[in-house]
N, C-alpha and C. Protein backbone atom coordinates (compact mmCIF):
# COMPACT_ATOMS: atom_id res chain seq x y z
N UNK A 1 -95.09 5.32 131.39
CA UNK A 1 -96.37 5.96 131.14
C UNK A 1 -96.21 6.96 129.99
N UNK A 2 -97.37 7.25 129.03
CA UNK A 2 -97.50 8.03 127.95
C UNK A 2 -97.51 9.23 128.40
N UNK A 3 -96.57 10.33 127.80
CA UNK A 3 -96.73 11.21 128.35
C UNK A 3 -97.33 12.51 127.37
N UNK A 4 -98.70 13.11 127.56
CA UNK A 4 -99.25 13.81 126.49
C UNK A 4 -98.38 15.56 126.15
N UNK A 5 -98.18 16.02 125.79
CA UNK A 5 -96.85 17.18 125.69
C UNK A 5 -97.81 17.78 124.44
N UNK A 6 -96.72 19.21 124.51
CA UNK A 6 -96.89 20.16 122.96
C UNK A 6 -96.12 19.87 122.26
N UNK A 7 -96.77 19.48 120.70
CA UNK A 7 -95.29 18.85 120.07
C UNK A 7 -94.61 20.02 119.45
N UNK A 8 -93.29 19.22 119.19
CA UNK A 8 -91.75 20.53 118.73
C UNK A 8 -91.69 19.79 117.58
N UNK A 9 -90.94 20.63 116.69
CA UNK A 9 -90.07 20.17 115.95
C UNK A 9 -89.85 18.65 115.72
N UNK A 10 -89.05 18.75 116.42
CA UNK A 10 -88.35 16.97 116.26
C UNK A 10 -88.67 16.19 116.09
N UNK A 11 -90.43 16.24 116.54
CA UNK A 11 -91.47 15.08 116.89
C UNK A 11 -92.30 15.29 115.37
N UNK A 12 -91.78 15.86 114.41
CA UNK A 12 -92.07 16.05 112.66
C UNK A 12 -91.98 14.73 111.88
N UNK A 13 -90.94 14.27 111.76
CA UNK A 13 -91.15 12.83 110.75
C UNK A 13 -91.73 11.86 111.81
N UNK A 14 -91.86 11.58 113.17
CA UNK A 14 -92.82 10.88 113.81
C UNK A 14 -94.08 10.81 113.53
N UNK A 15 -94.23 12.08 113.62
CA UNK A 15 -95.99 12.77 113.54
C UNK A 15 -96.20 12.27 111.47
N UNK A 16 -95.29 12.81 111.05
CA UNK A 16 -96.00 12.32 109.80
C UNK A 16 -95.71 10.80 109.10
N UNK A 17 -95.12 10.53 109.90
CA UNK A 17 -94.93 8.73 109.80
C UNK A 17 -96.28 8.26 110.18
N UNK A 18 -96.57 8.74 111.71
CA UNK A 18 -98.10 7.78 112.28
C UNK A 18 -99.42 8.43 111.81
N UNK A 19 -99.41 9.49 110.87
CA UNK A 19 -100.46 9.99 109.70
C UNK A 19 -100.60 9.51 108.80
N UNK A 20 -99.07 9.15 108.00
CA UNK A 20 -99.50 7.81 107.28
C UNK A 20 -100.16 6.66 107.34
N UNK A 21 -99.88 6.34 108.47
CA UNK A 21 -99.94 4.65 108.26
C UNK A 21 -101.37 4.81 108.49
N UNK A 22 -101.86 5.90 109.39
CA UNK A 22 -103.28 6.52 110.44
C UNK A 22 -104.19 5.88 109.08
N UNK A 23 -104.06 7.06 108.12
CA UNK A 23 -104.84 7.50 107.12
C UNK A 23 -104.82 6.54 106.24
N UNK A 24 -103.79 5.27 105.66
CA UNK A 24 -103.95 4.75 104.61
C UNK A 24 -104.39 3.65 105.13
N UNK A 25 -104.48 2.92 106.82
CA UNK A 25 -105.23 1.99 107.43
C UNK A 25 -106.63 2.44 107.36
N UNK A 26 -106.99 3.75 107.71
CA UNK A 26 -108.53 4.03 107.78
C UNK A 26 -109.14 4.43 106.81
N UNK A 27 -108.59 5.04 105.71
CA UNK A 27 -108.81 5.62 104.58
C UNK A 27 -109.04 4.82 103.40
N UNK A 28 -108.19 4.13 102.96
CA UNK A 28 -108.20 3.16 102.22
C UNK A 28 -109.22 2.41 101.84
N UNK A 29 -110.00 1.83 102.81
CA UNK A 29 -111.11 1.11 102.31
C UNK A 29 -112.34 1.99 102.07
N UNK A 30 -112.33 3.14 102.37
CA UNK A 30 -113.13 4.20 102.16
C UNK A 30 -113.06 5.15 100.67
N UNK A 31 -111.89 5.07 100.40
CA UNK A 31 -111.15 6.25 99.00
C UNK A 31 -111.00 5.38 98.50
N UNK A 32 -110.17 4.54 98.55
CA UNK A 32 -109.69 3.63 97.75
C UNK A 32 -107.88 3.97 98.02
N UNK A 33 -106.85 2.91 97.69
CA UNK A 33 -105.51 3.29 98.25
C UNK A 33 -104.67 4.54 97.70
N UNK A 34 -104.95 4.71 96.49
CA UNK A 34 -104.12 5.34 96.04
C UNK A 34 -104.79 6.92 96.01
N UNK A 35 -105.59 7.06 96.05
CA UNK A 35 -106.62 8.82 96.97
C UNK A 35 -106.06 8.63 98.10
N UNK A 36 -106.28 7.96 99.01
CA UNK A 36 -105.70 8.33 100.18
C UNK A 36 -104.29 8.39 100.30
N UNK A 37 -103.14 7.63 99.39
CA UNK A 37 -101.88 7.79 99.69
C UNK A 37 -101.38 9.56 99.05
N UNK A 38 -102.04 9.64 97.91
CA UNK A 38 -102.36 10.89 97.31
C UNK A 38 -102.41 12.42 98.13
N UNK A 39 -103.63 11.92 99.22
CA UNK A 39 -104.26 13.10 99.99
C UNK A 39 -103.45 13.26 101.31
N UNK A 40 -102.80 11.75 101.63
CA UNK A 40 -101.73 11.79 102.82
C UNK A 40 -100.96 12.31 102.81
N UNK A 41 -100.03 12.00 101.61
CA UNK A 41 -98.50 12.15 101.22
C UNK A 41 -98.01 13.73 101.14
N UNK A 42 -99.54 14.74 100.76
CA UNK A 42 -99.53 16.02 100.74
C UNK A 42 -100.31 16.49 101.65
N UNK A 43 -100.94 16.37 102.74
CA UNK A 43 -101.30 17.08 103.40
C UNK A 43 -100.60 16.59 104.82
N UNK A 44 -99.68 15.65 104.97
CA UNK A 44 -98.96 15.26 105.90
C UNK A 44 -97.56 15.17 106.23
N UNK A 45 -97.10 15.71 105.22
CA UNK A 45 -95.79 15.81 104.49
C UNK A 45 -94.59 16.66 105.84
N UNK A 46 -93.97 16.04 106.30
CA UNK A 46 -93.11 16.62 107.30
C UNK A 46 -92.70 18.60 107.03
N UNK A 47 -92.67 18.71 106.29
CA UNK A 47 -92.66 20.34 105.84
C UNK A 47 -93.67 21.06 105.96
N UNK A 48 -94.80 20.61 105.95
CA UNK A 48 -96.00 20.94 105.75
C UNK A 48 -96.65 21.14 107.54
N UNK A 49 -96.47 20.05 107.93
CA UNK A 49 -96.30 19.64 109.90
C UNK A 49 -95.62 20.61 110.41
N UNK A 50 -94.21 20.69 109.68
CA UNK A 50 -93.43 21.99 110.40
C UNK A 50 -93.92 23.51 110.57
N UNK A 51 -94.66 23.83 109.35
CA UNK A 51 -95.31 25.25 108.92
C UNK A 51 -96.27 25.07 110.12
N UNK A 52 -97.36 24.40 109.93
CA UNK A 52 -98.32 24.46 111.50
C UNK A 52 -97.92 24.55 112.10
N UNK A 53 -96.56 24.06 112.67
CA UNK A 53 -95.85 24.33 114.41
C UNK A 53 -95.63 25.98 114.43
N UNK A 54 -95.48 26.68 113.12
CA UNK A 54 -95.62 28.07 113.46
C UNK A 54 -96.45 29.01 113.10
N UNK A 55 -97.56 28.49 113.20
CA UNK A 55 -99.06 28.98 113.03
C UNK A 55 -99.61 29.08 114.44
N UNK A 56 -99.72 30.16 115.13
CA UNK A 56 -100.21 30.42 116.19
C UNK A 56 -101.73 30.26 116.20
N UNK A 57 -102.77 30.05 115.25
CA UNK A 57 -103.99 29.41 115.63
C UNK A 57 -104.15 28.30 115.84
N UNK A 58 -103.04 27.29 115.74
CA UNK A 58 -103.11 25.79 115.58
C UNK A 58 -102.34 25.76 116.89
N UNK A 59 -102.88 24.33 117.34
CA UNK A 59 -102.29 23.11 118.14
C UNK A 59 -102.32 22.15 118.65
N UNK A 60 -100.66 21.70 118.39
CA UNK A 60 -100.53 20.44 118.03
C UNK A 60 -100.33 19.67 119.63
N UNK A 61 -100.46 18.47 119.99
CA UNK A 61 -100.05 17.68 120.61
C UNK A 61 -99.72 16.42 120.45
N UNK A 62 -98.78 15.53 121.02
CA UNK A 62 -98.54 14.24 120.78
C UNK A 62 -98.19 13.45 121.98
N UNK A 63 -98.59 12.32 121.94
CA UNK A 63 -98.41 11.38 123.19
C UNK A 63 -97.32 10.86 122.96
N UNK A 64 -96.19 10.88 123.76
CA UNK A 64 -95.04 9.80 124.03
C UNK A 64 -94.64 8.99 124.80
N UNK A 65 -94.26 8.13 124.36
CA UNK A 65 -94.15 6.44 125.06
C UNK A 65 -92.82 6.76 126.28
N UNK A 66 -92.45 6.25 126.57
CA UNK A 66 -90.96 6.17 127.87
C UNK A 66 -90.24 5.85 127.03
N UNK A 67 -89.98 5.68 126.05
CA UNK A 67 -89.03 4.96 124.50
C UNK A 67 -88.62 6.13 123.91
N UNK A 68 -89.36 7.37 124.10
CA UNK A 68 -89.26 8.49 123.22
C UNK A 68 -90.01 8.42 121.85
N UNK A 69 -90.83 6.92 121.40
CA UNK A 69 -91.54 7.33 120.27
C UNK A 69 -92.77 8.02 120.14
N UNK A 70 -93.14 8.45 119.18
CA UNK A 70 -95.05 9.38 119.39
C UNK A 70 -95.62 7.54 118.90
N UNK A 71 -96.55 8.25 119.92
CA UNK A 71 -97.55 6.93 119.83
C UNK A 71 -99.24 7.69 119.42
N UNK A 72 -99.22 9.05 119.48
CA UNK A 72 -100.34 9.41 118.79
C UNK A 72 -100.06 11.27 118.52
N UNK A 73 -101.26 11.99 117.90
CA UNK A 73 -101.16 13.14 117.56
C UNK A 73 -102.53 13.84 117.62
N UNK A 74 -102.62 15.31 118.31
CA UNK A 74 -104.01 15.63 117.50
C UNK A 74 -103.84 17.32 117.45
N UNK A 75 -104.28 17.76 116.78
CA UNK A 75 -104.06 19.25 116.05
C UNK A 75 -105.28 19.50 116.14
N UNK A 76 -105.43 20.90 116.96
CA UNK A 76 -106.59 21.61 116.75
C UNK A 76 -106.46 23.13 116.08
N UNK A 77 -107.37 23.86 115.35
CA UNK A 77 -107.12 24.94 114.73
C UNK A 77 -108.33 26.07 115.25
N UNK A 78 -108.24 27.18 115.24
CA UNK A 78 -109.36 28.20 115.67
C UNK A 78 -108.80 29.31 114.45
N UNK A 79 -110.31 29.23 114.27
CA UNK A 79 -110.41 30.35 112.72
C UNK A 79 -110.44 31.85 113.42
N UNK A 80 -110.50 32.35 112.07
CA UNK A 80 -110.32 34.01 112.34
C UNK A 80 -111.59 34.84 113.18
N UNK A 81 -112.97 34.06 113.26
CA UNK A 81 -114.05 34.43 114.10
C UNK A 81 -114.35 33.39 115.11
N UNK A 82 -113.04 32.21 115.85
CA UNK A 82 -112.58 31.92 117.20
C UNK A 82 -113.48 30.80 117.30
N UNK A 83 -113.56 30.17 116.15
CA UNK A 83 -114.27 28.39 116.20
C UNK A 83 -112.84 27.95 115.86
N UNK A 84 -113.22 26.94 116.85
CA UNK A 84 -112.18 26.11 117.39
C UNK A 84 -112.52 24.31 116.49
N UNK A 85 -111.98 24.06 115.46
CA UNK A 85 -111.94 22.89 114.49
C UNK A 85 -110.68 21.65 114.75
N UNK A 86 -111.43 20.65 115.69
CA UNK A 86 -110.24 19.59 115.88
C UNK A 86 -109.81 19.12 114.24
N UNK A 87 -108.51 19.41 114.13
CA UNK A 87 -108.45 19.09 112.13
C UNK A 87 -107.93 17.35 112.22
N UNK A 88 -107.02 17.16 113.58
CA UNK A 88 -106.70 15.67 113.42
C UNK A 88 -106.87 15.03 115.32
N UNK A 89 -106.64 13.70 115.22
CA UNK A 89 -106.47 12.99 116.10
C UNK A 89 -106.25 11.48 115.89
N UNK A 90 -104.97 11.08 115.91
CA UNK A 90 -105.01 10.13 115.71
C UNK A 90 -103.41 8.96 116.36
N UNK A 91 -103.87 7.98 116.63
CA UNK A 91 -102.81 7.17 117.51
C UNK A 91 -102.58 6.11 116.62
N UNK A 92 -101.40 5.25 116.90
CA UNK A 92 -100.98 4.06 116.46
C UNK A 92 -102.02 2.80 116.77
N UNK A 93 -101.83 2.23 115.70
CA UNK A 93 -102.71 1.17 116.33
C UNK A 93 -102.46 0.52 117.35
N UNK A 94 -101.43 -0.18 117.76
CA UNK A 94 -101.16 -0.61 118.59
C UNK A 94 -101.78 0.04 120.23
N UNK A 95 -102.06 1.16 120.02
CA UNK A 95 -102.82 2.00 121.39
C UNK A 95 -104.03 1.80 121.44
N UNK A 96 -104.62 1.19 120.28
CA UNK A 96 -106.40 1.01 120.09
C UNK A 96 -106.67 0.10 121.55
N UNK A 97 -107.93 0.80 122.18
CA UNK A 97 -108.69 0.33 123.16
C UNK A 97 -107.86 0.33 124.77
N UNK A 98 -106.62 1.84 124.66
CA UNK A 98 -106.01 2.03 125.87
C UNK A 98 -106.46 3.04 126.13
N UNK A 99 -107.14 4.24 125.93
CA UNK A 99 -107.63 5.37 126.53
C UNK A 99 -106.54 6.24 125.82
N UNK A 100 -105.65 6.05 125.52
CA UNK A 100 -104.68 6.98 124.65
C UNK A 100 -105.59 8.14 123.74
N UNK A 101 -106.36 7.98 122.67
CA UNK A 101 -107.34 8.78 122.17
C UNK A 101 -107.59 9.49 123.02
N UNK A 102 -108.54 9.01 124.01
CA UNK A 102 -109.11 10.16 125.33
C UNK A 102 -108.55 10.99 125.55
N UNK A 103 -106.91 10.61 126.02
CA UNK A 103 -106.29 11.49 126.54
C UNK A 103 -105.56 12.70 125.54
N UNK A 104 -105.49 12.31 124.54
CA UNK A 104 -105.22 13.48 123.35
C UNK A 104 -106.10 14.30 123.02
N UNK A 105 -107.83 13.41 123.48
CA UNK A 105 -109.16 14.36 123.06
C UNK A 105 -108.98 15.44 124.56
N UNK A 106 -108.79 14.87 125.49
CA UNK A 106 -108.66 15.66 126.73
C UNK A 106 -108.26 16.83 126.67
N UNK A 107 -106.89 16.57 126.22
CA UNK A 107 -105.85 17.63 125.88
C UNK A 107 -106.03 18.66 125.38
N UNK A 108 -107.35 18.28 123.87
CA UNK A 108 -107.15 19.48 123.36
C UNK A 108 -108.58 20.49 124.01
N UNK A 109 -109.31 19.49 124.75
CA UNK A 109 -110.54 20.06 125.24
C UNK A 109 -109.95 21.51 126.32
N UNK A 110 -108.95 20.98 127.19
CA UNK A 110 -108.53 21.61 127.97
C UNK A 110 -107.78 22.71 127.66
N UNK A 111 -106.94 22.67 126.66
CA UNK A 111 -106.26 23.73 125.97
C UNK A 111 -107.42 25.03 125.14
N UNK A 112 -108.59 24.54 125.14
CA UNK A 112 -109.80 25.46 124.51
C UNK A 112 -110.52 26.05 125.61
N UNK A 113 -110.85 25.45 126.69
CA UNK A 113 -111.61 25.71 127.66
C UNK A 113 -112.03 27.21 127.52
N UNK A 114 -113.37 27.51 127.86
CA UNK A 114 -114.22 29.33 127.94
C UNK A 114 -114.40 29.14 126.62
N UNK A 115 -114.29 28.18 125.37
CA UNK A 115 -114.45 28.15 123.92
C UNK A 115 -115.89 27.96 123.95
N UNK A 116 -117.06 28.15 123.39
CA UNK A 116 -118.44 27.60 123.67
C UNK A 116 -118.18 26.52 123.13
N UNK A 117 -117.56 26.18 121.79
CA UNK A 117 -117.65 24.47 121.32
C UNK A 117 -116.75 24.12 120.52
N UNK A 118 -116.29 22.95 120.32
CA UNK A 118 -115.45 22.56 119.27
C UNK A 118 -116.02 21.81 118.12
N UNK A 119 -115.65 21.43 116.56
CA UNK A 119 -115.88 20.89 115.68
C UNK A 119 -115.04 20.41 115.24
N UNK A 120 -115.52 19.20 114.88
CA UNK A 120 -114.42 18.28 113.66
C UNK A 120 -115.36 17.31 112.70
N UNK A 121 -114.50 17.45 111.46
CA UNK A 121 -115.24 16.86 110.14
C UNK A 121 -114.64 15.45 110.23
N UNK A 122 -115.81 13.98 109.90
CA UNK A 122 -115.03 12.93 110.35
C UNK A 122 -115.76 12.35 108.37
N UNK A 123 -115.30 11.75 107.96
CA UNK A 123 -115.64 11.24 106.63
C UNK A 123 -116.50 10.15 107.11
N UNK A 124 -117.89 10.14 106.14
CA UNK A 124 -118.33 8.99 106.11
C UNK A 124 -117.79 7.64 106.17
N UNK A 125 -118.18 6.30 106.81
CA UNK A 125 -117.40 5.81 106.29
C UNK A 125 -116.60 5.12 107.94
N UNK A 126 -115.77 6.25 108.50
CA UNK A 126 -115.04 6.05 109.84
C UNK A 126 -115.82 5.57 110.91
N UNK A 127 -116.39 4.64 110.61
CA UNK A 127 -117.22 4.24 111.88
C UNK A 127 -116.66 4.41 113.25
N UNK A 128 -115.15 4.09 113.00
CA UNK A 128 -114.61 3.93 114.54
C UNK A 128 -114.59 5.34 115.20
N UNK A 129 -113.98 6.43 114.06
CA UNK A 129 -114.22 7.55 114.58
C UNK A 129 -115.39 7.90 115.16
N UNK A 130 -116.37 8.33 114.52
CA UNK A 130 -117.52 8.24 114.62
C UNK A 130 -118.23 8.14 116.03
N UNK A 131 -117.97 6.61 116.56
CA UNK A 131 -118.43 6.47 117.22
C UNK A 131 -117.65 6.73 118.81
N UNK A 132 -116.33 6.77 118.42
CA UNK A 132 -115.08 7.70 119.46
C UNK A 132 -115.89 8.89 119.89
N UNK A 133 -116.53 9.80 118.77
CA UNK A 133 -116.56 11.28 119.24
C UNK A 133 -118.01 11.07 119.66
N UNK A 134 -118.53 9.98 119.35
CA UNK A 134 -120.46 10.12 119.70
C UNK A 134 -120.25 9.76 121.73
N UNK A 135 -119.65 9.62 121.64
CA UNK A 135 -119.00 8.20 123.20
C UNK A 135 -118.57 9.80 124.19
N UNK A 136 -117.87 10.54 123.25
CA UNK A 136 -117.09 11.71 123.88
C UNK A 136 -118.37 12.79 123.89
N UNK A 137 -119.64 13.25 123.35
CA UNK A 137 -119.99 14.44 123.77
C UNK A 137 -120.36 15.46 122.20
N UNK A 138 -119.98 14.25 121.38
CA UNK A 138 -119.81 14.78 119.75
C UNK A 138 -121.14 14.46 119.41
N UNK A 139 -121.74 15.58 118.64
CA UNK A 139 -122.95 15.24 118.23
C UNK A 139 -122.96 15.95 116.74
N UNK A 140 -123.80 15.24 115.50
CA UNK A 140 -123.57 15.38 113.79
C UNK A 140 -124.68 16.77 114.19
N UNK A 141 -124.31 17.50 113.84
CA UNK A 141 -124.65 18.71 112.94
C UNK A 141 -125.12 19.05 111.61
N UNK A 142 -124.02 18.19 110.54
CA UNK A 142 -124.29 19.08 109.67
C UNK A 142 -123.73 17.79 108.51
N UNK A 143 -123.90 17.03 107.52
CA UNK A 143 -123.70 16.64 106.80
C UNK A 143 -123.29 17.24 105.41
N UNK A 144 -122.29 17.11 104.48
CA UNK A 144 -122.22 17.77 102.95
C UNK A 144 -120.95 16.65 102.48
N UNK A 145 -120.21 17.23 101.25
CA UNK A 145 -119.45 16.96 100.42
C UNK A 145 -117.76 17.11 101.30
N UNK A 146 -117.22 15.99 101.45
CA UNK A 146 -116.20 16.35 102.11
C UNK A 146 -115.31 17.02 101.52
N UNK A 147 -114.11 17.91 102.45
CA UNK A 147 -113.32 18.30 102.36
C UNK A 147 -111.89 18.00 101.97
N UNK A 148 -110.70 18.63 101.82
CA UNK A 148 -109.71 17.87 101.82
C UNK A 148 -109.36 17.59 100.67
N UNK A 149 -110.06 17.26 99.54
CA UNK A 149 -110.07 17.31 98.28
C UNK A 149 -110.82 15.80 98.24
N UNK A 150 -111.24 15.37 98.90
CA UNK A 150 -111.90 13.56 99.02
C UNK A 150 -113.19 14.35 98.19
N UNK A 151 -113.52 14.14 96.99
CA UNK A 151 -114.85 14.03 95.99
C UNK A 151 -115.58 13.12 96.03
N UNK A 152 -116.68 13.83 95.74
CA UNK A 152 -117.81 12.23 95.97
C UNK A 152 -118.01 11.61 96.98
N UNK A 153 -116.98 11.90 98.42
CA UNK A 153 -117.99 11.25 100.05
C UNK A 153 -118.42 12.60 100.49
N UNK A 154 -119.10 11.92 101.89
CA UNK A 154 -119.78 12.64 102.36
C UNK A 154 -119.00 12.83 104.15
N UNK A 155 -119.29 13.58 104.02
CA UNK A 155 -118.42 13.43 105.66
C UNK A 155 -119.59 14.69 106.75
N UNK A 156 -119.26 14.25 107.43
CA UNK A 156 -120.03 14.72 108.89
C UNK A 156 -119.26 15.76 109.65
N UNK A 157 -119.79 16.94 110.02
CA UNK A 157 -119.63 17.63 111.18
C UNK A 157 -119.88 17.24 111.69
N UNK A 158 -119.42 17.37 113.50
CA UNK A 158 -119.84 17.16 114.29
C UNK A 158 -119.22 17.98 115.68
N UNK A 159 -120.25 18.50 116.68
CA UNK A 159 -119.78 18.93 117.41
C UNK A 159 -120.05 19.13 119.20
N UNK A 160 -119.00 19.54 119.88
CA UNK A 160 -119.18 19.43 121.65
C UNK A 160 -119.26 20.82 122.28
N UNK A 161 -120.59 20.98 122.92
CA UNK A 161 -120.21 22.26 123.73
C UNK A 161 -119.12 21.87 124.99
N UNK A 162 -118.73 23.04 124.75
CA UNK A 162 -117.05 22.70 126.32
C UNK A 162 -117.54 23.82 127.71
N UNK A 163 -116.80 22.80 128.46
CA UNK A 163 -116.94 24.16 129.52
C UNK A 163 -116.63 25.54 129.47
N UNK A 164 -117.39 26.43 130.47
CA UNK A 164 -116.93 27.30 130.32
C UNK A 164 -116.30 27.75 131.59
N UNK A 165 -115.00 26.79 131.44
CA UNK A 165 -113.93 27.01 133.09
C UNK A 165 -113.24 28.29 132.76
């Protein structure tokens, strides 16, 4: 069984191995390959993964297999006036259509809880996402110019009120 955990260290070139492949499978036909290998290669960069593990507004989690490999990841961040921004989530393909997602979206729901809501920016385009977070409680807000350095799309806020356990 997958077991969902706080990721460490170690679980660094994993996590930015399955960001790669995440981003240039979903990205790609959206940017085009070489923007997205561009926008991956530096914002996913195992050094870069490590610095967030010691950023106390961020966190990270990752699902692991009984094998010891990560089979998915999702990072949430809370700004300096305590909005809480899912920045990633994302699993191997091979996990598509096991509830694996869920349980990483779970994770980070629960780790926020008494938060009034969470947000995450999904790029035009991600249908699958999209329709992951519409399924979960995610509702578009706010449309503009995406982030990230991606020019010229458009990407979507979107967001969930959470309990207040």
């Amino acid at each position: 069984m997958t077991e969902i955990r706080t990721m460490t260290a170690k679980d660094v070139p994993s996590v930015s191995r399955l960001l790669g492949d995440s981003w240039r499978r979903t990205y790609s036909p959206i940017l085009g390959p070489e923007t997205t290998a561009r926008l991956s290669d530096d914002k996913h960069a195992p050094e870069r993964l490590a610095a967030e593990l010691l950023d106390d507004n961020k966190m990270s989690f990752v699902a692991e297999r009984p094998d010891g490999s990560i089979a998915g990841y999702a990072m949430a961040a809370m700004d300096d006036r305590g909005d809480v921004l899912l920045d990633r989530l994302h699993i191997d393909k091979t996990e598509f259509g096991s509830g694996l997602a869920t349980d990483l979206l779970h994770a980070v729901l629960v780790a926020h809880a008494g938060i009034p809501s969470i947000a995450l920016e999904v790029i035009e385009g991600n249908d699958r996402a999209i329709a992951f977070y519409r399924k979960h409680g995610f509702e578009v807000v706010e449309r503009h110019t995406a982030a990230h350095g991606v020019g010229g799309h458009a990407s979507l806020i979107m967001r969930r009120l959470l309990s207040r356990a």
